[in-house]
Each structure stands twice: as structure tokens, then as C-alpha cells.
PDB file of N, CA and C in Angstrom:
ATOM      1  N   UNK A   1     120.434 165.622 148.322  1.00  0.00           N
ATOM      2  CA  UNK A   1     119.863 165.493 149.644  1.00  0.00           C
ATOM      3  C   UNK A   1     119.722 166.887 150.232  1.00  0.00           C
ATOM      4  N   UNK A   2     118.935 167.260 150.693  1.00  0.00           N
ATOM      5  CA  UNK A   2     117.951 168.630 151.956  1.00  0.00           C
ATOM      6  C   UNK A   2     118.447 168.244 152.986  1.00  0.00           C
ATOM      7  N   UNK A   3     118.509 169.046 153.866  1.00  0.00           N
ATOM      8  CA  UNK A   3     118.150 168.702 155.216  1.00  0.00           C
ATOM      9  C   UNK A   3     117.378 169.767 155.693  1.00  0.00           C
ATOM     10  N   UNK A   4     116.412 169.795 156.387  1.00  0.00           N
ATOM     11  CA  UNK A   4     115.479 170.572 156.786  1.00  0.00           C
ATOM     12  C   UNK A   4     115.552 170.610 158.467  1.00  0.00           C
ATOM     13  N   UNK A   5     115.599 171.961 159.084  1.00  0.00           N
ATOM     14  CA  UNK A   5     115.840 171.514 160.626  1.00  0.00           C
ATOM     15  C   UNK A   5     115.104 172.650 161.166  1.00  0.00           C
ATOM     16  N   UNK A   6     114.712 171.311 162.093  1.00  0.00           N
ATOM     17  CA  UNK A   6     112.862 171.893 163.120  1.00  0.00           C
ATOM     18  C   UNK A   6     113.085 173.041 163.774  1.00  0.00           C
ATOM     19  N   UNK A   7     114.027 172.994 164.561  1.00  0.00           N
ATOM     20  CA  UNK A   7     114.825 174.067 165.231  1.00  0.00           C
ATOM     21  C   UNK A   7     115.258 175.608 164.757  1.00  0.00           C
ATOM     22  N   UNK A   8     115.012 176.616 165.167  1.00  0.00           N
ATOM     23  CA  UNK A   8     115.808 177.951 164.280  1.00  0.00           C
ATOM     24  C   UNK A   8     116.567 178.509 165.417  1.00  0.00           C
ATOM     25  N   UNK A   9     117.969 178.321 164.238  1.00  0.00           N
ATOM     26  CA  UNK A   9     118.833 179.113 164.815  1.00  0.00           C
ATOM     27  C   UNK A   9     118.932 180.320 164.622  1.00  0.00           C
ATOM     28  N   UNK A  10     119.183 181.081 165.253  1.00  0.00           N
ATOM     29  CA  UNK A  10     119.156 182.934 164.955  1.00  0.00           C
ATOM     30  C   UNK A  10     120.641 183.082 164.956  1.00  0.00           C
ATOM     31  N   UNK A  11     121.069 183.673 164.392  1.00  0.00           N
ATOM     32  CA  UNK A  11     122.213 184.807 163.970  1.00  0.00           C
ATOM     33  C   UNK A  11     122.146 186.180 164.429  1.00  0.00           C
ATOM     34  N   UNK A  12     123.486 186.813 164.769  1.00  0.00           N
ATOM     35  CA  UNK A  12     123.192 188.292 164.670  1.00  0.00           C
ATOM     36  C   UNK A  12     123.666 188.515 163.267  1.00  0.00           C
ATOM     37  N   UNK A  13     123.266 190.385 162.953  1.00  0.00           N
ATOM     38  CA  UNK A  13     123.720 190.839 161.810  1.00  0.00           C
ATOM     39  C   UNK A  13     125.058 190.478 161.776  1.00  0.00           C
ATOM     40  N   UNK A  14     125.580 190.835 162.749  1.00  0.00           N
ATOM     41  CA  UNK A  14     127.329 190.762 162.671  1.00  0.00           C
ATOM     42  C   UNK A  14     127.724 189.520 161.752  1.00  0.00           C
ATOM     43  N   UNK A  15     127.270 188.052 162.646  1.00  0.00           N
ATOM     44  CA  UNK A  15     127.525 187.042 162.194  1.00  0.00           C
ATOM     45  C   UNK A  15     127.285 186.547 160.755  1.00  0.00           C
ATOM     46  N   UNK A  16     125.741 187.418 160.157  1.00  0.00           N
ATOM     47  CA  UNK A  16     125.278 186.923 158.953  1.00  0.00           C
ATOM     48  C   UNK A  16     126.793 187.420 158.313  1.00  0.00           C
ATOM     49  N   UNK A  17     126.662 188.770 158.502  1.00  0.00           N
ATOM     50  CA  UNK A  17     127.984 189.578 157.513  1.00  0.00           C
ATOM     51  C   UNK A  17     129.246 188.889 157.425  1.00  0.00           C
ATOM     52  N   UNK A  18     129.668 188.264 158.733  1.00  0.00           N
ATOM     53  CA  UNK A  18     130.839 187.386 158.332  1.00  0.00           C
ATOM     54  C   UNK A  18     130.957 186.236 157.453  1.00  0.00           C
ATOM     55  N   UNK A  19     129.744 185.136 157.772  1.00  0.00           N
ATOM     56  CA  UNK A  19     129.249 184.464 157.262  1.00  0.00           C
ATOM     57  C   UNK A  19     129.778 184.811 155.413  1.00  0.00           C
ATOM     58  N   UNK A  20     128.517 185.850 155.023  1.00  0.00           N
ATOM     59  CA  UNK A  20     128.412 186.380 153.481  1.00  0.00           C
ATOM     60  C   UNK A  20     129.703 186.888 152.908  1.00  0.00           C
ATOM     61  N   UNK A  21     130.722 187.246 153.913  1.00  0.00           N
ATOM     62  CA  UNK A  21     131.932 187.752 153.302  1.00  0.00           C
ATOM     63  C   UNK A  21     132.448 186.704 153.151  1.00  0.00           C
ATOM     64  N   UNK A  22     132.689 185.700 154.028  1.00  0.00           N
ATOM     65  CA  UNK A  22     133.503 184.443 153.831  1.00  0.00           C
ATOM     66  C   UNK A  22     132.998 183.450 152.663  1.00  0.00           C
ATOM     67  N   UNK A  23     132.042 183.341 152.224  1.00  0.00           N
ATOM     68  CA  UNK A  23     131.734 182.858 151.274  1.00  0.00           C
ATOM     69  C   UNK A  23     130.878 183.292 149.557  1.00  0.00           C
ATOM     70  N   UNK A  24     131.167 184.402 150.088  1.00  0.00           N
ATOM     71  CA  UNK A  24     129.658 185.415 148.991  1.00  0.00           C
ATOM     72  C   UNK A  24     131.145 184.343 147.778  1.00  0.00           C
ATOM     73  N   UNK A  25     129.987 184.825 146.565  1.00  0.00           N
ATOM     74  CA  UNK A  25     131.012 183.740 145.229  1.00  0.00           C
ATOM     75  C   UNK A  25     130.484 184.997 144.111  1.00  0.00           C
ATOM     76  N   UNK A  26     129.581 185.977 144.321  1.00  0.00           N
ATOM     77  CA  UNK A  26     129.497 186.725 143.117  1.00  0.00           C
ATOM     78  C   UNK A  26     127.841 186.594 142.761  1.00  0.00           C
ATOM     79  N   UNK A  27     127.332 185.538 143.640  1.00  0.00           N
ATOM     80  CA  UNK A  27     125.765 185.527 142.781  1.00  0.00           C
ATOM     81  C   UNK A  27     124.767 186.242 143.772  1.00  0.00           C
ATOM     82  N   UNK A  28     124.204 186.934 143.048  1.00  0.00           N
ATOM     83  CA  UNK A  28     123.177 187.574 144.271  1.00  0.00           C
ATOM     84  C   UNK A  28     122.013 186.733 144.673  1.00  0.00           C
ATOM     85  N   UNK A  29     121.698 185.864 144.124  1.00  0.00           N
ATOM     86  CA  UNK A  29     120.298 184.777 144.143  1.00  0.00           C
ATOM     87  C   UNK A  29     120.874 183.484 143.299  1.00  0.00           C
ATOM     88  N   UNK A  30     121.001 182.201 144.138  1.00  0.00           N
ATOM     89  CA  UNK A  30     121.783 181.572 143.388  1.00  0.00           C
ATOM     90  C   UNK A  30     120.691 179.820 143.642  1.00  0.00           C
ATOM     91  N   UNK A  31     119.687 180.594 144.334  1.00  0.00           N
ATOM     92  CA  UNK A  31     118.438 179.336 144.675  1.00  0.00           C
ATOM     93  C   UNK A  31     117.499 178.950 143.554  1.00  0.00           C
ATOM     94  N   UNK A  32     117.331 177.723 143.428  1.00  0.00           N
ATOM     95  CA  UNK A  32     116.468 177.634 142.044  1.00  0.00           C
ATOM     96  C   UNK A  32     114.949 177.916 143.018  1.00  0.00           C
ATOM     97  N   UNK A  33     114.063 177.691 141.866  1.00  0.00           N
ATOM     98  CA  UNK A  33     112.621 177.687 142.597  1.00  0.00           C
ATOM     99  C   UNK A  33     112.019 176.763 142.618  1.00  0.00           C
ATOM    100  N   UNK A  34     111.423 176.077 143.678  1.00  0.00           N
ATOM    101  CA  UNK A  34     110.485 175.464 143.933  1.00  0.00           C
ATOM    102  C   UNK A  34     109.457 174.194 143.315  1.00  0.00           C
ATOM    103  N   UNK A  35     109.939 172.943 142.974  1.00  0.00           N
ATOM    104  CA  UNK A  35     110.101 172.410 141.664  1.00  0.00           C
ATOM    105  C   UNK A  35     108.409 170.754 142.801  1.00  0.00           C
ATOM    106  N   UNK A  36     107.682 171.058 141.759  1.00  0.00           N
ATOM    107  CA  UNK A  36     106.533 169.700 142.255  1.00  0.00           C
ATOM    108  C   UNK A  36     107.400 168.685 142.583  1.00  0.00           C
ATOM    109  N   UNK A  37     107.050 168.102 143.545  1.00  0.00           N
ATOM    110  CA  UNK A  37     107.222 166.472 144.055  1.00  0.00           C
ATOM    111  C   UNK A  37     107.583 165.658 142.912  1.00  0.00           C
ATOM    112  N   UNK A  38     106.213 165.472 142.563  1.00  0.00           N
ATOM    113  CA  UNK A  38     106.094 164.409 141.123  1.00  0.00           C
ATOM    114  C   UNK A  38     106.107 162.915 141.811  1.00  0.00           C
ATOM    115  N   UNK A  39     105.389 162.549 142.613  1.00  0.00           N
ATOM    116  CA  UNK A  39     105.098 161.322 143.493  1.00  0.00           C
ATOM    117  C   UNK A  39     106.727 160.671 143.843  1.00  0.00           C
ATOM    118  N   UNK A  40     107.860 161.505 144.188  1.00  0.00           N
ATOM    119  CA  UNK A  40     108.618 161.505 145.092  1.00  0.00           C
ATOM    120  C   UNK A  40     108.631 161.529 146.739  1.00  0.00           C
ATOM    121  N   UNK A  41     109.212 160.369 147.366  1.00  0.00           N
ATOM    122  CA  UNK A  41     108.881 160.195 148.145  1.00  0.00           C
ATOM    123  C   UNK A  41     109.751 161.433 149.175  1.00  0.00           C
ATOM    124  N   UNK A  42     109.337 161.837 150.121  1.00  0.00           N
ATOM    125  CA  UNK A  42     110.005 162.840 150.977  1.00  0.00           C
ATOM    126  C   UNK A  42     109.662 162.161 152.712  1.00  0.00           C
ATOM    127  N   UNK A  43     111.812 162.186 153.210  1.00  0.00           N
ATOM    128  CA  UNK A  43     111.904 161.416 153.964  1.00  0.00           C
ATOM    129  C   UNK A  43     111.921 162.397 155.411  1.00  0.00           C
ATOM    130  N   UNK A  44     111.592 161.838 156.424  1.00  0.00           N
ATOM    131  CA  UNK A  44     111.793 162.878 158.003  1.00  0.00           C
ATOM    132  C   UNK A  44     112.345 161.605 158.649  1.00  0.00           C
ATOM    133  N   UNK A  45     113.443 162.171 159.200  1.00  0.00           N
ATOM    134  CA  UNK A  45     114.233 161.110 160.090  1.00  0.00           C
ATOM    135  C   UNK A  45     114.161 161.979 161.582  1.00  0.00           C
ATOM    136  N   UNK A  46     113.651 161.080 162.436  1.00  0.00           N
ATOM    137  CA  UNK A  46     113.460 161.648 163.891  1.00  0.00           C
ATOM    138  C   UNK A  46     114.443 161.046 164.588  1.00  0.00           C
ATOM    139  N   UNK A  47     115.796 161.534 165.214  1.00  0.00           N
ATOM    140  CA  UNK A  47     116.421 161.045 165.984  1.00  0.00           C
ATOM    141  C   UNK A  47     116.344 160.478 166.975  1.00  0.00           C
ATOM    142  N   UNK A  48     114.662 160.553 167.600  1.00  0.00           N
ATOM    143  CA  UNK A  48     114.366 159.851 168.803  1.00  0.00           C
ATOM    144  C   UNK A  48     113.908 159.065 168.117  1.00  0.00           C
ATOM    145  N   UNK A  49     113.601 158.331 167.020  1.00  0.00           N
ATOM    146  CA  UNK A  49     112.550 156.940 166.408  1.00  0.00           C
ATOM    147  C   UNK A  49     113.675 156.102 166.586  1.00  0.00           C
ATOM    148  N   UNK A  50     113.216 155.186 165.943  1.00  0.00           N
ATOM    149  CA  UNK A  50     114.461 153.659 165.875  1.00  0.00           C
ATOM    150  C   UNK A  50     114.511 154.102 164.370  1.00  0.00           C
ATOM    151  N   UNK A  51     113.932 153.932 163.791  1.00  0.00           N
ATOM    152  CA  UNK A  51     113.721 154.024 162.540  1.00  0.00           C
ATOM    153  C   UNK A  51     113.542 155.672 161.458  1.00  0.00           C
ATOM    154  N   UNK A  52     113.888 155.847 160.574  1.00  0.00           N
ATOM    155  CA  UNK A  52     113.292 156.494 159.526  1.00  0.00           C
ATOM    156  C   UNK A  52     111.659 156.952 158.768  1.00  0.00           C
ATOM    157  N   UNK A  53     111.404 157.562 159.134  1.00  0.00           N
ATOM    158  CA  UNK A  53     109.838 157.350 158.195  1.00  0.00           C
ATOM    159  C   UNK A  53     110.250 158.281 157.012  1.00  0.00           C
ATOM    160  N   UNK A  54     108.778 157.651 156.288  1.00  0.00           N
ATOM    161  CA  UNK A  54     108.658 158.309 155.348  1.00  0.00           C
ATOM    162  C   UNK A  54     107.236 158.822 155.152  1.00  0.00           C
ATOM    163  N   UNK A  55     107.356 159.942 154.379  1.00  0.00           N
ATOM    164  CA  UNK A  55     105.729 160.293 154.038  1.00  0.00           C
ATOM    165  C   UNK A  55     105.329 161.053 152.689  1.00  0.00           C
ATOM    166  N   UNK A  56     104.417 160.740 152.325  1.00  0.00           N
ATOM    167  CA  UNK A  56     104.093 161.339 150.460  1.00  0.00           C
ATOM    168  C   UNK A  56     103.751 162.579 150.523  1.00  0.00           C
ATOM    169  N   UNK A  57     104.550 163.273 149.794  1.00  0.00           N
ATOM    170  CA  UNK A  57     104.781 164.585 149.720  1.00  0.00           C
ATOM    171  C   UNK A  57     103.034 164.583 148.768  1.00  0.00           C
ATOM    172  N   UNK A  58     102.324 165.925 149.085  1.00  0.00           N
ATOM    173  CA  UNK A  58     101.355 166.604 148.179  1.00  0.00           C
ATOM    174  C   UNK A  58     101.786 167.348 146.906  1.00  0.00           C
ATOM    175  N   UNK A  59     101.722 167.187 146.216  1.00  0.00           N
ATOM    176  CA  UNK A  59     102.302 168.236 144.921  1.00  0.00           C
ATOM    177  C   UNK A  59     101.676 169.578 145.197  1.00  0.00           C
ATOM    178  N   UNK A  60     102.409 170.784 145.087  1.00  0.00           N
ATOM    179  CA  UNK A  60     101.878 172.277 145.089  1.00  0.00           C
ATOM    180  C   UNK A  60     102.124 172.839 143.648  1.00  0.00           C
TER     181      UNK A  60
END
């Protein structure tokens, strides 16, 4: 599971640095890349809906 959020939070440097010390593990890039849909469905949950939607992701 993702979670993706609409909102950006900003950080200062300070904070990133604490952040990266408290958890750095040794990998400098530890994100895979960017992998097609493949007619997987991709979900957005709006906290103001009643409900859940869903919507079909485009393959890139």
C-alpha cells in the first residue's frame, strides 16, 4: 500500500538532517523505479466522500 498526500509538507534543512541521521540504514538510493500499472486498479480515498473511489490508472 502508497499513500500519496495532496498536501506538502515542508521541512527545514535542520529537520531533514535529523530526520536522515535517525534513520539513514547505509543505502544511498534505496527507491525502486517506476513500474506500469498493468490494468491495476489505483485507489483515492477522499475523507470528505462517504465512500472510496476508484479510478484506472493509464499505463506510462
Amino acid at each position: 500500500i502508497w499513500t500519496v498526500i495532496k498536501r506538502v509538507a515542508t521541512v527545514s534543512s535542520d529537520q531533514l538532517k535529523l530526520l536522515t541521521d535517525a534513520v539513514h540504514d547505509g543505502f544511498e538510493m534505496n527507491a525502486r523505479p517506476l513500474q506500469k500499472v498493468n490494468g491495476r486498479d489505483i485507489g483515492l480515498f477522499c475523507p470528505d466522500d462517504d465512500h472510496e473511489r476508484y479510478y484506472a490508472a493509464a499505463d506510462h
